[in-house]
Every structure is written in structure tokens, then in C-alpha cells.
Protein backbone atom coordinates (compact mmCIF):
# COMPACT_ATOMS: atom_id res chain seq x y z
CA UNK A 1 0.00 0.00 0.00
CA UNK A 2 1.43 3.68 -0.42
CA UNK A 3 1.29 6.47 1.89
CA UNK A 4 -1.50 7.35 3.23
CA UNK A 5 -3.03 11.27 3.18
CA UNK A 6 -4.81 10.90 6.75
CA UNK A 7 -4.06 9.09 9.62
CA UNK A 8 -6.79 8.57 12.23
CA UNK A 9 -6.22 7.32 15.65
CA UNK A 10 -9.21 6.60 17.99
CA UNK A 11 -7.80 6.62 22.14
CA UNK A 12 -9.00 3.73 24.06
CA UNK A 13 -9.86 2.15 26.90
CA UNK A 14 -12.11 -0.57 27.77
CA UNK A 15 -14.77 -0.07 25.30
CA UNK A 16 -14.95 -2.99 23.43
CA UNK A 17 -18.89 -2.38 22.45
CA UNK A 18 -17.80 1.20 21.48
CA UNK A 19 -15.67 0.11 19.22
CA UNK A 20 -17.63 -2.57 17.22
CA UNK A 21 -19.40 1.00 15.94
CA UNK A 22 -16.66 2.78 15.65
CA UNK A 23 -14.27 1.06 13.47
CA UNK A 24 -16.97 0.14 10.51
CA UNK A 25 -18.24 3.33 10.31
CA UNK A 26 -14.69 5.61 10.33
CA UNK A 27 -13.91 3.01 7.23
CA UNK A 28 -16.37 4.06 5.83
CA UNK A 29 -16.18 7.99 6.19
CA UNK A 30 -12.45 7.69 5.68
CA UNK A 31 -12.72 6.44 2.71
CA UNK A 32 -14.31 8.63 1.08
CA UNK A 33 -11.81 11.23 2.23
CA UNK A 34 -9.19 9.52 1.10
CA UNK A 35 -8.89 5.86 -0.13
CA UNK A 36 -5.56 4.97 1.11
CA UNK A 37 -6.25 6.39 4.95
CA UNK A 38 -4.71 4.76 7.86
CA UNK A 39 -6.80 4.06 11.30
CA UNK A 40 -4.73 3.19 14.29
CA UNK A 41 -6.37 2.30 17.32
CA UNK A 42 -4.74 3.67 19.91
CA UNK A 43 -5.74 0.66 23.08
CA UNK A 44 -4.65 1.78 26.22
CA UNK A 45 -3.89 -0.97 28.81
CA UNK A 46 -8.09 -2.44 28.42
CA UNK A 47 -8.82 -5.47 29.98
CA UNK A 48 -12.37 -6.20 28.34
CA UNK A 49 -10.64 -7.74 24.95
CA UNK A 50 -11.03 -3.98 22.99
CA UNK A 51 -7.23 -5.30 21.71
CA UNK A 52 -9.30 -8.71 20.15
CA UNK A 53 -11.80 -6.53 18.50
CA UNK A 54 -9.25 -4.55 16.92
CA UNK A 55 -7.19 -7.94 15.83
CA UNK A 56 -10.49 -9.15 13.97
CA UNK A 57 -10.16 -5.81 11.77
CA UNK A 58 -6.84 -5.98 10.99
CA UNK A 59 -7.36 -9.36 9.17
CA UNK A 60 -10.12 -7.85 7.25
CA UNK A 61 -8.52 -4.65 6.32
CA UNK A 62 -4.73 -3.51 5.68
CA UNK A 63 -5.57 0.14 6.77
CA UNK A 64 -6.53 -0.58 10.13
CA UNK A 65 -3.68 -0.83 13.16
CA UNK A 66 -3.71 -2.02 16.64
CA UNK A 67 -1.12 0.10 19.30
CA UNK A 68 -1.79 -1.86 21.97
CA UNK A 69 -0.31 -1.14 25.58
CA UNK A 70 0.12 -3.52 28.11
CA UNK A 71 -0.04 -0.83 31.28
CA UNK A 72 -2.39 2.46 30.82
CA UNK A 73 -0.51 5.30 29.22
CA UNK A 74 -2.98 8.11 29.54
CA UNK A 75 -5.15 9.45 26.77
CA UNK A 76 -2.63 12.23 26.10
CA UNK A 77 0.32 9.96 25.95
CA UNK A 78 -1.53 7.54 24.03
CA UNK A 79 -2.25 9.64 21.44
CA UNK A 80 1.40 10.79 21.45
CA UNK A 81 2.55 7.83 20.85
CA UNK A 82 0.29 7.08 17.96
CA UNK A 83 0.78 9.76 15.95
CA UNK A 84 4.57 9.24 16.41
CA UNK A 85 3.88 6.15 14.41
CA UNK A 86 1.23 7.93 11.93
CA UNK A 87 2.31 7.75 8.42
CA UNK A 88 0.10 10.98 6.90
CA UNK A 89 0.92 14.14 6.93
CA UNK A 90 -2.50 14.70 8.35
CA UNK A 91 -3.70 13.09 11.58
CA UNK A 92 -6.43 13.70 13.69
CA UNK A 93 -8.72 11.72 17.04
CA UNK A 94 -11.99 11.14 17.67
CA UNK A 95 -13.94 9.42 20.59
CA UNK A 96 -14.78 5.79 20.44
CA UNK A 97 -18.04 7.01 21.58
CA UNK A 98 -18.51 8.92 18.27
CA UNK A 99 -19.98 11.49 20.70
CA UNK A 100 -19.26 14.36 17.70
CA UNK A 101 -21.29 13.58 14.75
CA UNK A 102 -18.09 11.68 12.25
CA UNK A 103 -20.28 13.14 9.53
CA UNK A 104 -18.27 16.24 10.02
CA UNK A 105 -14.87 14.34 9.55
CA UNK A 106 -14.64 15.83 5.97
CA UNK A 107 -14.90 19.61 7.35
CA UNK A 108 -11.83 18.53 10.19
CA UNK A 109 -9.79 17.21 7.55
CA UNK A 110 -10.78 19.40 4.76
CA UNK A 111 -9.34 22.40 7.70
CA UNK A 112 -5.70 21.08 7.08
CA UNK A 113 -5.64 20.47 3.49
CA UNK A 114 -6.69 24.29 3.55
CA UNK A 115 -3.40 25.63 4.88
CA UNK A 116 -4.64 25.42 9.17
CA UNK A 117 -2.11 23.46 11.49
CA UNK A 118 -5.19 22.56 14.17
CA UNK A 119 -8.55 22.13 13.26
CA UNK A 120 -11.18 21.41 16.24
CA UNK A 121 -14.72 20.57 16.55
CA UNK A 122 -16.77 22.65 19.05
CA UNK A 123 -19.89 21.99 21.39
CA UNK A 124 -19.81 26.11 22.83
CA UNK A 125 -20.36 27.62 19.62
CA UNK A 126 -23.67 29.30 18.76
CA UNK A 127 -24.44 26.68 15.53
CA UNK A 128 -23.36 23.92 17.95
CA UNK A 129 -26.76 21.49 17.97
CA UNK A 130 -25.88 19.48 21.52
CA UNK A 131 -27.33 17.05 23.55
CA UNK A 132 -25.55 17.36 26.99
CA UNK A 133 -27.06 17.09 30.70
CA UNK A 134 -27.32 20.70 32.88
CA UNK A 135 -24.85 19.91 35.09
CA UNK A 136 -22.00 18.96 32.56
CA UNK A 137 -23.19 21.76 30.41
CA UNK A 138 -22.81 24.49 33.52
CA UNK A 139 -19.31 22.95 33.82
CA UNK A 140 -17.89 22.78 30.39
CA UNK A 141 -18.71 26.22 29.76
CA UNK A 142 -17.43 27.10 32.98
CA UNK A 143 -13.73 25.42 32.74
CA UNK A 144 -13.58 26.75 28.87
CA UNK A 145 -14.43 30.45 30.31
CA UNK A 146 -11.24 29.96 33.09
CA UNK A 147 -8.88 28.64 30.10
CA UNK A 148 -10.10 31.38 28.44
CA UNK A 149 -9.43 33.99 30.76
CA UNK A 150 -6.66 32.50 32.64
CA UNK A 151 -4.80 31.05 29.74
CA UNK A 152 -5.80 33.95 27.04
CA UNK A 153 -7.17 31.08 24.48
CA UNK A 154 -9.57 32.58 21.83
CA UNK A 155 -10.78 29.00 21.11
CA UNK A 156 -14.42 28.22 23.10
CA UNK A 157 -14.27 24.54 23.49
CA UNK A 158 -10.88 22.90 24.13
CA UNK A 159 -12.06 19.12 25.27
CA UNK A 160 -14.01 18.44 22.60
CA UNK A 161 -12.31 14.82 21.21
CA UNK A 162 -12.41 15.57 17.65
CA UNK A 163 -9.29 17.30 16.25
CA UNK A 164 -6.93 17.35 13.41
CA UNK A 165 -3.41 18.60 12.92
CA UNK A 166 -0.60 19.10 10.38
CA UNK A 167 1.66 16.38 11.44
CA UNK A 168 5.01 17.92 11.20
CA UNK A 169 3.89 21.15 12.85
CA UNK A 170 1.89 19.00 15.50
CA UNK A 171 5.85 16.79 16.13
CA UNK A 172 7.38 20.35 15.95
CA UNK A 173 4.72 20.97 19.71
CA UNK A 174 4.51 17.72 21.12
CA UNK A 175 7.77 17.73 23.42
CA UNK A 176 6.33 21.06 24.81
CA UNK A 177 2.77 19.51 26.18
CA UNK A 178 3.36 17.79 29.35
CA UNK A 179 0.01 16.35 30.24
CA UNK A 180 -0.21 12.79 29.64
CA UNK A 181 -4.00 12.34 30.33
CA UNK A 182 -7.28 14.33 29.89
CA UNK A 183 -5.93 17.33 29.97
CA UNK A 184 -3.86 16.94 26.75
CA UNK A 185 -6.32 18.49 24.46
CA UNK A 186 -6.38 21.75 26.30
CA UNK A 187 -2.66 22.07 26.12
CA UNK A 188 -2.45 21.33 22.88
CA UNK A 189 -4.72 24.12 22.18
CA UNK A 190 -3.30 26.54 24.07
CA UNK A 191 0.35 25.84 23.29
CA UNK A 192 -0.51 25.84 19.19
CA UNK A 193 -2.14 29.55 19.68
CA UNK A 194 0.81 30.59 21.57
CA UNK A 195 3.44 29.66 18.85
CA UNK A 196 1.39 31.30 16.44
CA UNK A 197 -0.36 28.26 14.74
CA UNK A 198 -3.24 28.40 12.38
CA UNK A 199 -6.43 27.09 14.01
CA UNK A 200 -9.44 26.51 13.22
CA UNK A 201 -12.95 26.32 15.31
CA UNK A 202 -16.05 25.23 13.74
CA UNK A 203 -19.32 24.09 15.11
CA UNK A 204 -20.24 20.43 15.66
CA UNK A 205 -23.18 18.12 16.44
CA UNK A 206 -22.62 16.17 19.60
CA UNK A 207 -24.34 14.06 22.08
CA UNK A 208 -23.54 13.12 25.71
CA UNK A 209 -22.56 9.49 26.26
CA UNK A 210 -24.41 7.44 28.68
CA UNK A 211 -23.05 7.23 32.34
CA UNK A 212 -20.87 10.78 32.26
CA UNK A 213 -21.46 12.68 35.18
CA UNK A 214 -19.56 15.58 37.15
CA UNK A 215 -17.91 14.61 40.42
CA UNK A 216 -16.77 17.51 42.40
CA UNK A 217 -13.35 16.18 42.52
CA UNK A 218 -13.71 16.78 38.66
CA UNK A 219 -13.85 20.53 39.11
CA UNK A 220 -10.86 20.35 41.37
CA UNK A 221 -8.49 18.09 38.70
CA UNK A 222 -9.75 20.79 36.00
CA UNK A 223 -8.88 23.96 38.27
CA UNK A 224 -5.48 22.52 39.50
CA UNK A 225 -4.63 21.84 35.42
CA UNK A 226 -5.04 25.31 34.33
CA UNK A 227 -3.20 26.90 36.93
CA UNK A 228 -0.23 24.48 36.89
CA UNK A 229 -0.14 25.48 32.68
CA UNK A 230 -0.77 29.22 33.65
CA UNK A 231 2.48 28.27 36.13
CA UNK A 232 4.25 26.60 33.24
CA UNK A 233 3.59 29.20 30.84
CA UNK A 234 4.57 32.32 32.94
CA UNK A 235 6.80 31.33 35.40
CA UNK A 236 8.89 28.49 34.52
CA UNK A 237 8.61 29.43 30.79
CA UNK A 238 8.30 25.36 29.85
């Protein structure tokens, strides 16, 4: 097979059922993006048999690729370490839980081929069309409003898991990020705008996934992570 265009990597972790979904239906968007695409599932350390699921597809299809880890990485390192491995020169991640509409996949990728280094999906703009519970709605819009002000982002949603980057300028970031984990996206995000990249927000449609729900600890993790990047940013200079 030749090179592929765009590389896809889905993060996960322990969702075999999600996946059984999600790999039929990116082949079949992908394709039509761009015939030769690559789709590495990016299995973090699950113990349900998500790495078996992903075996079966490999056997039926040359463009699909298991990175399997034995221990849990960390969404953020995950991902790292798949698109160190990605062949395009265009990658981009989406949730397993297809939670943004993969009908807008050609709009994300179509955002790089168009000269932007990040394009990202968002649930906070005013086309957005969301399906979201009060209380995670109050606190998404209230952690985007402290990166916002804290961090000086001009970007309204920074968590939602569907992005796409120029892979060289993305490898030219990644030893700057330090979060291994959830808060990976922001960073990314607010790290590209600060060197000056290209990015580009654009409305999504998205639905909640069943059993999310706000723990006040949450709050806490999501506080402590913008003020340790504010920290990093400002003080340190990382």
C-alpha cells in the first residue's frame, strides 16, 4: 500500500462495544476522504478484549492498526505515541463514543488540506446542535471560560475529542505539552495559539454518552490543570 493522506487514531480504553461502531463506520467515512487512509487504534492498557476486537479488523482490512499497551498510558500519551507512528501528513482523534457527529470528519480534515495546522470541533459555539445534561453543560462552559481567561485562548471549546493537525507542525509541539491524560487536548490548544499556529474552530453536532457525570473532585483536577499550565507558561517558561 502507499502512503496514506490521513491518519486517524481513535484513544481507548475498555470499550470494546464502542468500538464494534466505531471502526466500521470511520472506514467508511475515511474512505471517502481519502482511499488509502490509515486508522490506528490507539488501546490503552483495556482489559475487556477492545485489543481482540481490533485484531479481527486488521485481518479484514490492511488500513486498520492495533497500538496496543500492556499498562495504561494516559489518553494524552496515548495519542502521542500514535501519531509518532502515523504515516500521513495529516492526523487527527476522535472518541470511540462517536460522541461528535463523524459526519463532520470531511470539514476537520478538509481544515488542514486548507493551509490550518489545528482544526477542532466545538460543542460552545452558537451553531453547535448538543445534547448534553445541565450539570455537565454548567461545567464545560465554565472550565472553557477559566482557560479562556486564565490562559488567554480565543478558542471556546478545548475538550471536545475531535481534532486534526498538520503532522510535522503537531511533532514540531509535542515535546512542549506535558500532560499525559485528559488534559492533553487543552494544552495542545493553548500551546498551538501561543506559537502562532493556524487554528481553526467550527461548530459540531454532539451528544452526551451514557453514564458521564460531574464529580466535584472533577472541578478540582480541571482547576489545578489550568493553573499548573498558567504556572508553566509564565513562570517556569516550559
Amino acid at each position: 500500500m502507499g502512503t496514506p493522506e490521513v491518519t486517524a487514531v481513535i484513544p481507548v480504553y475498555n470499550d470494546r462495544q464502542g468500538l464494534e461502531e466505531a471502526i466500521p463506520r470511520s472506514i467508511e467515512i475515511l474512505a471517502t476522504i481519502d482511499r488509502g487512509f490509515e486508522l490506528i487504534i490507539a488501546e490503552d492498557g483495556s482489559t475487556d478484549g477492545s485489543a481482540d476486537v481490533v485484531r479481527e479488523w486488521e485481518g479484514q482490512d490492511p488500513r486498520v492498526m492495533l497500538m496496543h499497551s500492556d499498562a495504561r498510558l494516559g489518553r494524552g500519551q496515548a495519542l502521542n505515541r500514535a501519531f509518532g507512528a502515523a504515516r500521513g501528513p495529516i492526523v487527527c482523534y476522535y472518541d470511540v463514543d462517536l460522541a461528535t457527529d463523524i459526519s463532520h470528519l470531511p470539514e476537520l480534515i478538509g481544515a488542514i488540506r486548507e493551509g490550518y495546522d489545528v482544526a477542532t470541533g466545538s460543542r460552545l459555539l452558537p451553531e453547535s446542535m448538543i445534547q448534553r445534561s445541565g450539570g455537565r453543560e454548567l461545567a464545560s462552559r465554565g472550565y472553557n471560560l477559566l482557560v479562556r481567561s486564565i490562559l488567554g485562548s480565543r478558542l471556546y471549546d478545548h475538550q471536545c475529542g475531535f481534532k486534526a493537525f498538520n503532522k510535522d507542525r503537531l511533532q514540531l509541539l509535542l515535546p512542549s505539552v506535558k500532560d499525559t491524560h485528559w488534559f492533553w487536548d487543552t494544552e495542545v490548544l493553548v500551546r498551538a495559539q501561543r506559537k502562532g499556529y493556524r487554528v481553526r474552530e467550527f461548530p459540531v453536532r454532539w451528544r452526551e454518552g451514557s453514564g458521564t457525570t460531574v464529580r466535584r473532585n472533577d472541578v478540582y483536577r480541571m482547576g489545578k490543570a489550568i493553573l499548573r499550565l498558567w504556572w508553566q507558561l509564565h513562570v517556569a517558561k516550559d
